[in-house]
N, C-alpha and C. Protein backbone atom coordinates (compact mmCIF):
# COMPACT_ATOMS: atom_id res chain seq x y z
N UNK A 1 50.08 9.09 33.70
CA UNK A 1 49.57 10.23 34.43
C UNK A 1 48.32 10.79 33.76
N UNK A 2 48.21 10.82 31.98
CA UNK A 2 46.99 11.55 31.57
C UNK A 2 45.88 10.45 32.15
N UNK A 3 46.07 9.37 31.56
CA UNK A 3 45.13 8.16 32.03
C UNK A 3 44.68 8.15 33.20
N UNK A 4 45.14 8.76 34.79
CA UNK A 4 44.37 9.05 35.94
C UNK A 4 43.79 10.37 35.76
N UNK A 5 44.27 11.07 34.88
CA UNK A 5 44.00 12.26 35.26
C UNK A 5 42.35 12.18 34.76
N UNK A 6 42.33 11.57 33.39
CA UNK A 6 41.01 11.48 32.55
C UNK A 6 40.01 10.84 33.88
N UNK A 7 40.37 9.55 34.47
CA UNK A 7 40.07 8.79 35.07
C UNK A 7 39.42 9.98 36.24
N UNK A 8 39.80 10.84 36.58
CA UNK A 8 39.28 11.67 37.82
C UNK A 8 38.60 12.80 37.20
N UNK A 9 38.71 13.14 36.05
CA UNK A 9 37.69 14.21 35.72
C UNK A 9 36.03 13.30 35.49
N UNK A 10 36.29 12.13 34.90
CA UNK A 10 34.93 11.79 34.58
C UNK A 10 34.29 11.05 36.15
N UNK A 11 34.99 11.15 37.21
CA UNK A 11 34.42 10.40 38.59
C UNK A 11 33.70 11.89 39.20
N UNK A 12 34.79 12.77 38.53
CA UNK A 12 34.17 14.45 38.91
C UNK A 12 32.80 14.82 38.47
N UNK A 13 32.52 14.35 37.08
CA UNK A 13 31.80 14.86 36.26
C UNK A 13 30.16 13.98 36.94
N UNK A 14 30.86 12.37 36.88
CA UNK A 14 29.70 11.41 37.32
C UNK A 14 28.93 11.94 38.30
N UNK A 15 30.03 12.29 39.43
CA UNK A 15 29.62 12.38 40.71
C UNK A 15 28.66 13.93 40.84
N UNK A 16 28.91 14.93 40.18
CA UNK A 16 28.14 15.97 39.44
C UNK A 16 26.57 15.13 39.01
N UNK A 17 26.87 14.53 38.34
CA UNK A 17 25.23 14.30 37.58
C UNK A 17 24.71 13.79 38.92
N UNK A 18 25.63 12.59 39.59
CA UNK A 18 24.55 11.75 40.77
C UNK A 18 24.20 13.27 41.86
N UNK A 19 25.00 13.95 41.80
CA UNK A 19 24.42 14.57 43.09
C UNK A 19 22.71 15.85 42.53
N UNK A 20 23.32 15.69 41.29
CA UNK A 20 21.59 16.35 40.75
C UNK A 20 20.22 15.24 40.97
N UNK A 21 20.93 14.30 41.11
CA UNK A 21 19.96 12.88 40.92
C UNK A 21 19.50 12.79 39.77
N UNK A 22 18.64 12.25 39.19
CA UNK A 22 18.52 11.64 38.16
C UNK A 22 17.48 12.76 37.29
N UNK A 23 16.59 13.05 37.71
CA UNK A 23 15.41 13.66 37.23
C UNK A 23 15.80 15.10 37.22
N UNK A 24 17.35 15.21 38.05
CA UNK A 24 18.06 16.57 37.88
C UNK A 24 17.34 17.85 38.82
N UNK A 25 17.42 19.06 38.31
CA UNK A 25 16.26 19.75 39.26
C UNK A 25 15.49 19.88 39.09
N UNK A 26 13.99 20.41 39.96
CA UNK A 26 12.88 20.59 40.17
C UNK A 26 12.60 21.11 38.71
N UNK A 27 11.42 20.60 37.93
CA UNK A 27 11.16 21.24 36.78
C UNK A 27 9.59 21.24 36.62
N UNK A 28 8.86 21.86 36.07
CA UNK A 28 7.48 21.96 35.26
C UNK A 28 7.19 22.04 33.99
N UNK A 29 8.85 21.94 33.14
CA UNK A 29 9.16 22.37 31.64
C UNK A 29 9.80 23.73 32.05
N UNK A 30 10.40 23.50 30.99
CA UNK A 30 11.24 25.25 30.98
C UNK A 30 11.94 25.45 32.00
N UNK A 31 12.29 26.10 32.73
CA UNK A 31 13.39 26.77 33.57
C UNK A 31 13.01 26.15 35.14
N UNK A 32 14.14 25.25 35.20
CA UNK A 32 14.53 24.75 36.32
C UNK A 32 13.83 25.79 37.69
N UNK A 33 13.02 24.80 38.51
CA UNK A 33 12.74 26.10 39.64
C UNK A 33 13.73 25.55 41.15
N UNK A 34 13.16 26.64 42.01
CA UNK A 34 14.44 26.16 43.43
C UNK A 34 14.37 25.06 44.18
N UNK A 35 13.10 24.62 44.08
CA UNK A 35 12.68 23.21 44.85
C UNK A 35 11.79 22.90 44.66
N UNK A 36 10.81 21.30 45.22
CA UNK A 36 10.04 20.98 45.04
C UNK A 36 9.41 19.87 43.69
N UNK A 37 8.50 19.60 43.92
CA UNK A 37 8.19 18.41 42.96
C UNK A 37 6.75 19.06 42.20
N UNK A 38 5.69 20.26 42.99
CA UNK A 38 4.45 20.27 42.26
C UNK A 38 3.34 19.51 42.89
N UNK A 39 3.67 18.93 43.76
CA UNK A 39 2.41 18.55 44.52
C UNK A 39 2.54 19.68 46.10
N UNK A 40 1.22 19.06 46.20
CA UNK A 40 -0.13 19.63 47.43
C UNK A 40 1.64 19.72 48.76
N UNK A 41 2.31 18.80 48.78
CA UNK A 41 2.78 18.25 50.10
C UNK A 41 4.13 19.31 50.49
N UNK A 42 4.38 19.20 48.41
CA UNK A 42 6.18 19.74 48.12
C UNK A 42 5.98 20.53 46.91
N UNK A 43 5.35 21.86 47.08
CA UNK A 43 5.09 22.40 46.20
C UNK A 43 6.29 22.80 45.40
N UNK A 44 6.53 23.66 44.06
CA UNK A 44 7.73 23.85 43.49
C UNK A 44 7.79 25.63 43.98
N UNK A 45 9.13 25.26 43.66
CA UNK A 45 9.36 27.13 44.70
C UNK A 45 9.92 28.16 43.89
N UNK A 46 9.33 29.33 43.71
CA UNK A 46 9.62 30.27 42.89
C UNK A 46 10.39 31.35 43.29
N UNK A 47 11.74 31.36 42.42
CA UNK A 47 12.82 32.35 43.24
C UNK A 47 13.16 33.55 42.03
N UNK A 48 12.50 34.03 40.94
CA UNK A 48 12.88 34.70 39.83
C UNK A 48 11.63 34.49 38.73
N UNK A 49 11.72 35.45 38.19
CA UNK A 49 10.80 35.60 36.96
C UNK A 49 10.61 34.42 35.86
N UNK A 50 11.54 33.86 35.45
CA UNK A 50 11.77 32.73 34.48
C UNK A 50 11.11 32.21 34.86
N UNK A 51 11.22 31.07 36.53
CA UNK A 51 10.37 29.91 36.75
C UNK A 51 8.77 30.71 37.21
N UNK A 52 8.56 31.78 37.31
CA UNK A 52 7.36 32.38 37.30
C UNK A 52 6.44 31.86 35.88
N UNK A 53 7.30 31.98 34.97
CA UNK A 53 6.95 32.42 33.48
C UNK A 53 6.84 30.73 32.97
N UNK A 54 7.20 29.77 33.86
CA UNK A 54 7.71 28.58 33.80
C UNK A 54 5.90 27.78 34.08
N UNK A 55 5.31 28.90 35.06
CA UNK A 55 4.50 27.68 35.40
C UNK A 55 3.21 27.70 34.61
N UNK A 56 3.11 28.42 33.03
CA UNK A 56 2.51 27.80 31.84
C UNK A 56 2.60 26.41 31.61
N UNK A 57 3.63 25.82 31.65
CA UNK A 57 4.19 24.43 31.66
C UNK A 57 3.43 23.47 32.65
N UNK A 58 2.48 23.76 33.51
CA UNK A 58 1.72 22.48 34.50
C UNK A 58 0.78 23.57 35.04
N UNK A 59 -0.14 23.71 34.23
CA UNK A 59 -1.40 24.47 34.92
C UNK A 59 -1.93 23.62 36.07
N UNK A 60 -1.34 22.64 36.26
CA UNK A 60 -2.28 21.80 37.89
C UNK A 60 -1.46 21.65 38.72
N UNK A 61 -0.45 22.17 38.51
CA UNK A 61 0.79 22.06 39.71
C UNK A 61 0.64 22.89 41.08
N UNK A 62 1.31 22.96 41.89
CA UNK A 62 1.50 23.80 43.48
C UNK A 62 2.59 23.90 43.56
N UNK A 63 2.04 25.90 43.85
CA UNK A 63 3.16 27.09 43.68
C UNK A 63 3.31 27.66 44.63
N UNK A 64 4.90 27.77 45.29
CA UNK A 64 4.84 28.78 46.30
C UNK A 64 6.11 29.69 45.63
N UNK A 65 6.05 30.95 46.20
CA UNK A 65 7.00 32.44 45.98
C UNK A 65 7.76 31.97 47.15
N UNK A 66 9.59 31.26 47.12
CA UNK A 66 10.41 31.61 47.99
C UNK A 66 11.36 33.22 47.93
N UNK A 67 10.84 33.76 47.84
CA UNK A 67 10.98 35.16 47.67
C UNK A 67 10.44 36.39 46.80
N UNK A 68 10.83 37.75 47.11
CA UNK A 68 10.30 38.23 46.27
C UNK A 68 10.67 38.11 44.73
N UNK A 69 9.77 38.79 43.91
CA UNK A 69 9.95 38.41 42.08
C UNK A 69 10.39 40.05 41.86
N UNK A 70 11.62 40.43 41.24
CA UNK A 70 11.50 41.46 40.45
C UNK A 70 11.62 40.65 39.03
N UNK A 71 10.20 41.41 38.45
CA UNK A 71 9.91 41.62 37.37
C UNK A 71 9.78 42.39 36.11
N UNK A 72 10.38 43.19 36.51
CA UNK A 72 10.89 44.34 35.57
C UNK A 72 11.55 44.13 34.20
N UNK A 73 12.45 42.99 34.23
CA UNK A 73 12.49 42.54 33.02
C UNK A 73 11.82 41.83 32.12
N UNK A 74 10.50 41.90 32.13
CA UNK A 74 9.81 41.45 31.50
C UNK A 74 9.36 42.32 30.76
N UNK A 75 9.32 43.91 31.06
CA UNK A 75 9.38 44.52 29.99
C UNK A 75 9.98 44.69 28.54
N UNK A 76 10.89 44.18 28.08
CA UNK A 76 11.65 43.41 26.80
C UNK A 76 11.41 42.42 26.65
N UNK A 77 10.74 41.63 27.56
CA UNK A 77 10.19 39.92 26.96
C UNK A 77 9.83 40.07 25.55
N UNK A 78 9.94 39.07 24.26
CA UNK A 78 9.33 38.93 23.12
C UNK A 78 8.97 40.40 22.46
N UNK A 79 10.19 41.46 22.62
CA UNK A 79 9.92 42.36 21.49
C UNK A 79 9.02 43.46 22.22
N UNK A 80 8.84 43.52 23.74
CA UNK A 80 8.19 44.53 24.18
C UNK A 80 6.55 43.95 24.59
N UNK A 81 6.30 42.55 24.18
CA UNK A 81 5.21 42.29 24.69
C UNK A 81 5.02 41.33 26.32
N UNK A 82 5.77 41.41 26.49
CA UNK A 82 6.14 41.27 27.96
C UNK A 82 5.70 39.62 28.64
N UNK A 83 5.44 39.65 29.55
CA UNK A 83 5.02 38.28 30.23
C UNK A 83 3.75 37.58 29.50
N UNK A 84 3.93 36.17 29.62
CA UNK A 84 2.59 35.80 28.58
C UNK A 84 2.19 35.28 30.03
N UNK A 85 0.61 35.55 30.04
CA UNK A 85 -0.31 35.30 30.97
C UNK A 85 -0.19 33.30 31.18
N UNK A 86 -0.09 32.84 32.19
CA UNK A 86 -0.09 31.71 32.74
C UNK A 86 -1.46 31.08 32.67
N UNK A 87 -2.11 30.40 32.07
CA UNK A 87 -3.44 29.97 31.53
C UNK A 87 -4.33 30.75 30.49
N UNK A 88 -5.49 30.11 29.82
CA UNK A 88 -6.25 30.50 28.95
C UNK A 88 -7.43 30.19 28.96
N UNK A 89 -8.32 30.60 27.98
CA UNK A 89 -10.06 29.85 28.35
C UNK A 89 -9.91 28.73 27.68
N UNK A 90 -9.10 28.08 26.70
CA UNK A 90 -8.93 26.63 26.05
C UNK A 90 -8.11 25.58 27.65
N UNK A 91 -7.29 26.60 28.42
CA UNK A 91 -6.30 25.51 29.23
C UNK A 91 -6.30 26.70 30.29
N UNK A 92 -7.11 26.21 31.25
CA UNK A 92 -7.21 27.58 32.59
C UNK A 92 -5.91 26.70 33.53
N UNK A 93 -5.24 27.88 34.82
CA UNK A 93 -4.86 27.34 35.30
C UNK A 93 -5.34 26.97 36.65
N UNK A 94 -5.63 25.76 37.13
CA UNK A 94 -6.57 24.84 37.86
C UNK A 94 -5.29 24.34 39.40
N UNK A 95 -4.32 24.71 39.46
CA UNK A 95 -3.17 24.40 40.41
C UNK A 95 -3.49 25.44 41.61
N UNK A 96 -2.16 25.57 42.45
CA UNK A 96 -2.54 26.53 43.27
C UNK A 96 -1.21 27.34 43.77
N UNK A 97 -1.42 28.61 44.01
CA UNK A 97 -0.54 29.30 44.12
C UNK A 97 -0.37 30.21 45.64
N UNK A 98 0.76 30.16 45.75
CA UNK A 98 1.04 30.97 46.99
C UNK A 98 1.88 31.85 47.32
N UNK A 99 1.76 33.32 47.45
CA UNK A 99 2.79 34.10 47.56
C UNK A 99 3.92 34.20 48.72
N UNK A 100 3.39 33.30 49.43
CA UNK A 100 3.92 33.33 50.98
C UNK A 100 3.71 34.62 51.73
N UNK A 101 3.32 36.37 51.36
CA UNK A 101 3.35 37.15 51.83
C UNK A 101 4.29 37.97 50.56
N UNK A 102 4.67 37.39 50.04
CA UNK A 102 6.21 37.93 48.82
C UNK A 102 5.53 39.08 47.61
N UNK A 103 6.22 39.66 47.34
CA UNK A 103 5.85 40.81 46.50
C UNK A 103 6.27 40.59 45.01
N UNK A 104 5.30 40.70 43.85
CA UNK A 104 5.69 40.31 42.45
C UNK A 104 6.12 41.97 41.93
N UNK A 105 7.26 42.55 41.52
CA UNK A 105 7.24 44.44 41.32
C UNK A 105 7.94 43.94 39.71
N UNK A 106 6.71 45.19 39.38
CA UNK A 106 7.23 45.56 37.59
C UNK A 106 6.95 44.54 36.76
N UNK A 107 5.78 43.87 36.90
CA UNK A 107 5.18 43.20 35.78
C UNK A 107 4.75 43.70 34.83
N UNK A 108 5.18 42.98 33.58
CA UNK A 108 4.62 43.89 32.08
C UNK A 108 3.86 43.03 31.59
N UNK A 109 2.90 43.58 30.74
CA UNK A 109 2.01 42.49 29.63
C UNK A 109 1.43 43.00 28.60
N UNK A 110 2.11 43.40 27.61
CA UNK A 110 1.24 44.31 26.48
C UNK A 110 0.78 43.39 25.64
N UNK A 111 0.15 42.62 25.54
CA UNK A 111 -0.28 41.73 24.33
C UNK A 111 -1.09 42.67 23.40
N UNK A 112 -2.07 43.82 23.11
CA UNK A 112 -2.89 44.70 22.80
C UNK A 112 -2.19 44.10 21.19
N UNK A 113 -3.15 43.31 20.38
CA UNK A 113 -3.02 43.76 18.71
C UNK A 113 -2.32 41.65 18.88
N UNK A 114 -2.25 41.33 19.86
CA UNK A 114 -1.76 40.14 19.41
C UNK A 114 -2.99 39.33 20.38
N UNK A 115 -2.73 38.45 21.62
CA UNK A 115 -3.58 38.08 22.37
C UNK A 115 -4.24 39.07 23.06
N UNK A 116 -5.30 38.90 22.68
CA UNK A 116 -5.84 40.81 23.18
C UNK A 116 -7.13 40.19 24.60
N UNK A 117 -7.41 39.00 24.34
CA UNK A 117 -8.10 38.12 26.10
C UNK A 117 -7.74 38.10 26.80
N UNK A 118 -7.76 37.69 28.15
CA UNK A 118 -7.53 36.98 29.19
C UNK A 118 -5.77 37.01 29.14
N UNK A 119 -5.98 38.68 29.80
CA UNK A 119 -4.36 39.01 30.03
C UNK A 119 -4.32 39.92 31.08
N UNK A 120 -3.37 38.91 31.78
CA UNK A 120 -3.10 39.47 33.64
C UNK A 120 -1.56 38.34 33.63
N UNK A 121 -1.58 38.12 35.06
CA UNK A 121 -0.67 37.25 35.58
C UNK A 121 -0.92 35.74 35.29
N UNK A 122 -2.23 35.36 36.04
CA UNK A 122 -2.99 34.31 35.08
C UNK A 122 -3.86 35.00 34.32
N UNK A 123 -3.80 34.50 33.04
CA UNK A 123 -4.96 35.10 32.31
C UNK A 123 -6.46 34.28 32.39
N UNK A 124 -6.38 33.41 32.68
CA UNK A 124 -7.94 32.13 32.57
C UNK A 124 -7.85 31.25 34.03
N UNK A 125 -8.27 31.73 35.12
CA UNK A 125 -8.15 30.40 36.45
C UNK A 125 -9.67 29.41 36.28
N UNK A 126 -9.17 28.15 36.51
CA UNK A 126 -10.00 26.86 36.59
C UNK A 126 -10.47 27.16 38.08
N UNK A 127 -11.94 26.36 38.25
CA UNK A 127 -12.79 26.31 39.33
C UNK A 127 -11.46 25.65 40.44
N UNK A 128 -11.11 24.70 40.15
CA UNK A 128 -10.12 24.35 41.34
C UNK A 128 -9.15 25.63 41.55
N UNK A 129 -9.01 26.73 40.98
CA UNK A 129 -7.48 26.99 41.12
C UNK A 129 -7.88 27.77 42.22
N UNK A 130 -6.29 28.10 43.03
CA UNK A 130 -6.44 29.03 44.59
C UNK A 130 -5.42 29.91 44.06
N UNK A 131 -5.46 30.89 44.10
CA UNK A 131 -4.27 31.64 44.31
C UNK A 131 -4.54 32.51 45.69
N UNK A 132 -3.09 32.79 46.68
CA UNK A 132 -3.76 33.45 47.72
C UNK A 132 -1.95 34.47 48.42
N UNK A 133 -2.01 35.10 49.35
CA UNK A 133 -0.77 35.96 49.83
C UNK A 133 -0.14 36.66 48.76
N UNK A 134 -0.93 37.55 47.90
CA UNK A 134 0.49 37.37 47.20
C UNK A 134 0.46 39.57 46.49
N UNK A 135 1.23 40.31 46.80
CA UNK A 135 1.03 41.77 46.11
C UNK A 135 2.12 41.64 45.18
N UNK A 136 0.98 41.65 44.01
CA UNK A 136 1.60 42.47 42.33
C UNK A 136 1.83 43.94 42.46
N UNK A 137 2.41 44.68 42.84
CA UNK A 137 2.66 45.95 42.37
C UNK A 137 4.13 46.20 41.23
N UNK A 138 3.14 47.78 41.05
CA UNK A 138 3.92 48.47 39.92
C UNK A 138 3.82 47.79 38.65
N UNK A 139 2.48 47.07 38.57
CA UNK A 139 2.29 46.35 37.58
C UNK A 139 1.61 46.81 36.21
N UNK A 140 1.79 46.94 34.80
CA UNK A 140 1.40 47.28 33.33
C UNK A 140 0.81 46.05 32.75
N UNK A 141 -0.69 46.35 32.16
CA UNK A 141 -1.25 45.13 31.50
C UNK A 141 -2.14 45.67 30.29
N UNK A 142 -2.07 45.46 29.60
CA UNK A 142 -2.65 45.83 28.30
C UNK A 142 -3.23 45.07 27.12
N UNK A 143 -4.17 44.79 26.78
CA UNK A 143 -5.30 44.08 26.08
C UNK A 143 -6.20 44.95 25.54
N UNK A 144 -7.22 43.55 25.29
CA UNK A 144 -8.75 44.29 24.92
C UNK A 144 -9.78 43.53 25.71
N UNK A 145 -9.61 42.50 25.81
CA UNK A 145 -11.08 42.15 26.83
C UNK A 145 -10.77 41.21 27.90
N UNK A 146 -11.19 41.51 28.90
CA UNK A 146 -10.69 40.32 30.46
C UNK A 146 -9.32 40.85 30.46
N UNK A 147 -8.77 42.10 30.93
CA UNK A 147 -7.60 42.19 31.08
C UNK A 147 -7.52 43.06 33.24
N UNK A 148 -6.57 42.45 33.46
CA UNK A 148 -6.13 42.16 34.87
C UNK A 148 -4.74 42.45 35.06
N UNK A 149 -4.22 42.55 36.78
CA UNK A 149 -3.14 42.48 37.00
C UNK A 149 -2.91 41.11 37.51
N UNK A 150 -3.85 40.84 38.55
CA UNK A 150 -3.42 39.61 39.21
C UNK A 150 -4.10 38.20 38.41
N UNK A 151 -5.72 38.57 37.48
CA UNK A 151 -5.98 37.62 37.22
C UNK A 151 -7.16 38.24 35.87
N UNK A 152 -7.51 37.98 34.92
CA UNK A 152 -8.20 38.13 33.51
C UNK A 152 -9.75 37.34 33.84
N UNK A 153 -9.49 35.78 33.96
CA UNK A 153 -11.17 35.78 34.32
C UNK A 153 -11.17 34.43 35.40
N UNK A 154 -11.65 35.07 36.49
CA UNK A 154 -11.28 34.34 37.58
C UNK A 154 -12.67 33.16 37.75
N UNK A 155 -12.29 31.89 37.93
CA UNK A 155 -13.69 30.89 37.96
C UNK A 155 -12.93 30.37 39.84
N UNK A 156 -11.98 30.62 39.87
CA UNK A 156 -11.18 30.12 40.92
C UNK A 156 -11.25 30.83 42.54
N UNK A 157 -10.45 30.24 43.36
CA UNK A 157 -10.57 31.37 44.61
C UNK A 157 -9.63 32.12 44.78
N UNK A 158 -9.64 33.42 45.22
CA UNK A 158 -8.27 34.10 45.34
C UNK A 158 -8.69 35.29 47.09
N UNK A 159 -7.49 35.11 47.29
CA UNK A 159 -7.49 35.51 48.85
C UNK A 159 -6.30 36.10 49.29
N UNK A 160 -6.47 37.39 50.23
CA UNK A 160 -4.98 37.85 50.59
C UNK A 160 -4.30 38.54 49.60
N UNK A 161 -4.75 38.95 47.99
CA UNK A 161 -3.67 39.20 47.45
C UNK A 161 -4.20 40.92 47.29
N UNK A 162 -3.15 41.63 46.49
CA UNK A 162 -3.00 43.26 46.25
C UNK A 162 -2.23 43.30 45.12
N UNK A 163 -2.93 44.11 44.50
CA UNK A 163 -2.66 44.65 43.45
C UNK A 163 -2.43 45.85 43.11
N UNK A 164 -1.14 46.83 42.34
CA UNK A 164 -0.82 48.08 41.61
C UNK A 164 -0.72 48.23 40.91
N UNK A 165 -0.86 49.18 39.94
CA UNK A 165 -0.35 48.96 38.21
C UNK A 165 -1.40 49.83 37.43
N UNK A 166 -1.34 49.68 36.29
CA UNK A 166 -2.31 50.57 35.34
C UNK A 166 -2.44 48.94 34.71
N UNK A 167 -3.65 49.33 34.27
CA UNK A 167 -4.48 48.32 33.21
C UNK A 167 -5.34 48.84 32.01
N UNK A 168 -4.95 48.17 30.91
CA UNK A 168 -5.42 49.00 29.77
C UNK A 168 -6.39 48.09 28.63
């Protein structure tokens, strides 16, 4: 009897991994997102702050918001310095992003005394990058130079979006 029993937990377990498939879920590094692969066709889909914070991990990827982001906890990110900006002027992000219409509320970013550049949501966009649909409100950003809510130093296109917040 233990001998089937073992026998059916690991057909349980198998059948678990096959139904993730192999490559498991949608990823860019870091925190599993809701769907998608990152291309133009099947973009990866953003349902929470983590895989927001996730898409440092493939600055050339395609982003859409399947819902809204509360972001509010990002205020305790790393000790009070909150969300780290998604690109830089060494590695801009060059992908493309889409809010669908979805609302990002309570973004934090105090870097001030640590990365004190190119601090927003993206902090550095590449000539390819799009970002477009998308309102940041109730948003906090704090630096010293190129500092933003939605974007720090834009080379890219951006369209449709709104912004709230104090910037410092």
């Amino acid at each position: 009897m233990q001998a089937r029993y073992r026998q059916l937990i690991a057909t349980v377990l198998l059948g678990s991994l096959a139904f993730l498939g192999e490559a498991g879920p949608a990823r860019a590094g870091g925190v599993p997102f809701a769907r998608g692969t990152g291309t133009e066709a099947d973009p990866y889909q953003i349902s929470n702050v983590q895989q927001l914070q996730s898409m440092q991990n493939n600055l050339a990827a395609h982003y859409i918001l399947a819902s809204d982001i509360d972001a509010s906890s990002t205020a305790s990110w790393e000790g009070g310095k909150g969300f780290s900006p998604v690109g830089d002027s060494s590695h801009p992000f060059t992908g493309t992003f889409d809010g669908k219409g979805h609302t990002i509320d309570g973004l934090r970013i105090d870097r001030f005394g640590q990365i004190t550049t190119h601090i927003a949501l993206f902090g550095n966009t590449g000539e390819k990058a799009l970002i477009r649909n998308v309102y940041v409100r109730n948003a906090f950003s704090k630096g010293c130079d190129c500092v933003g809510i939605l974007v720090g130093v834009n080379q890219g296109t951006i369209s449709r979006c709104y912004v709230s917040g104090e910037v410092y």
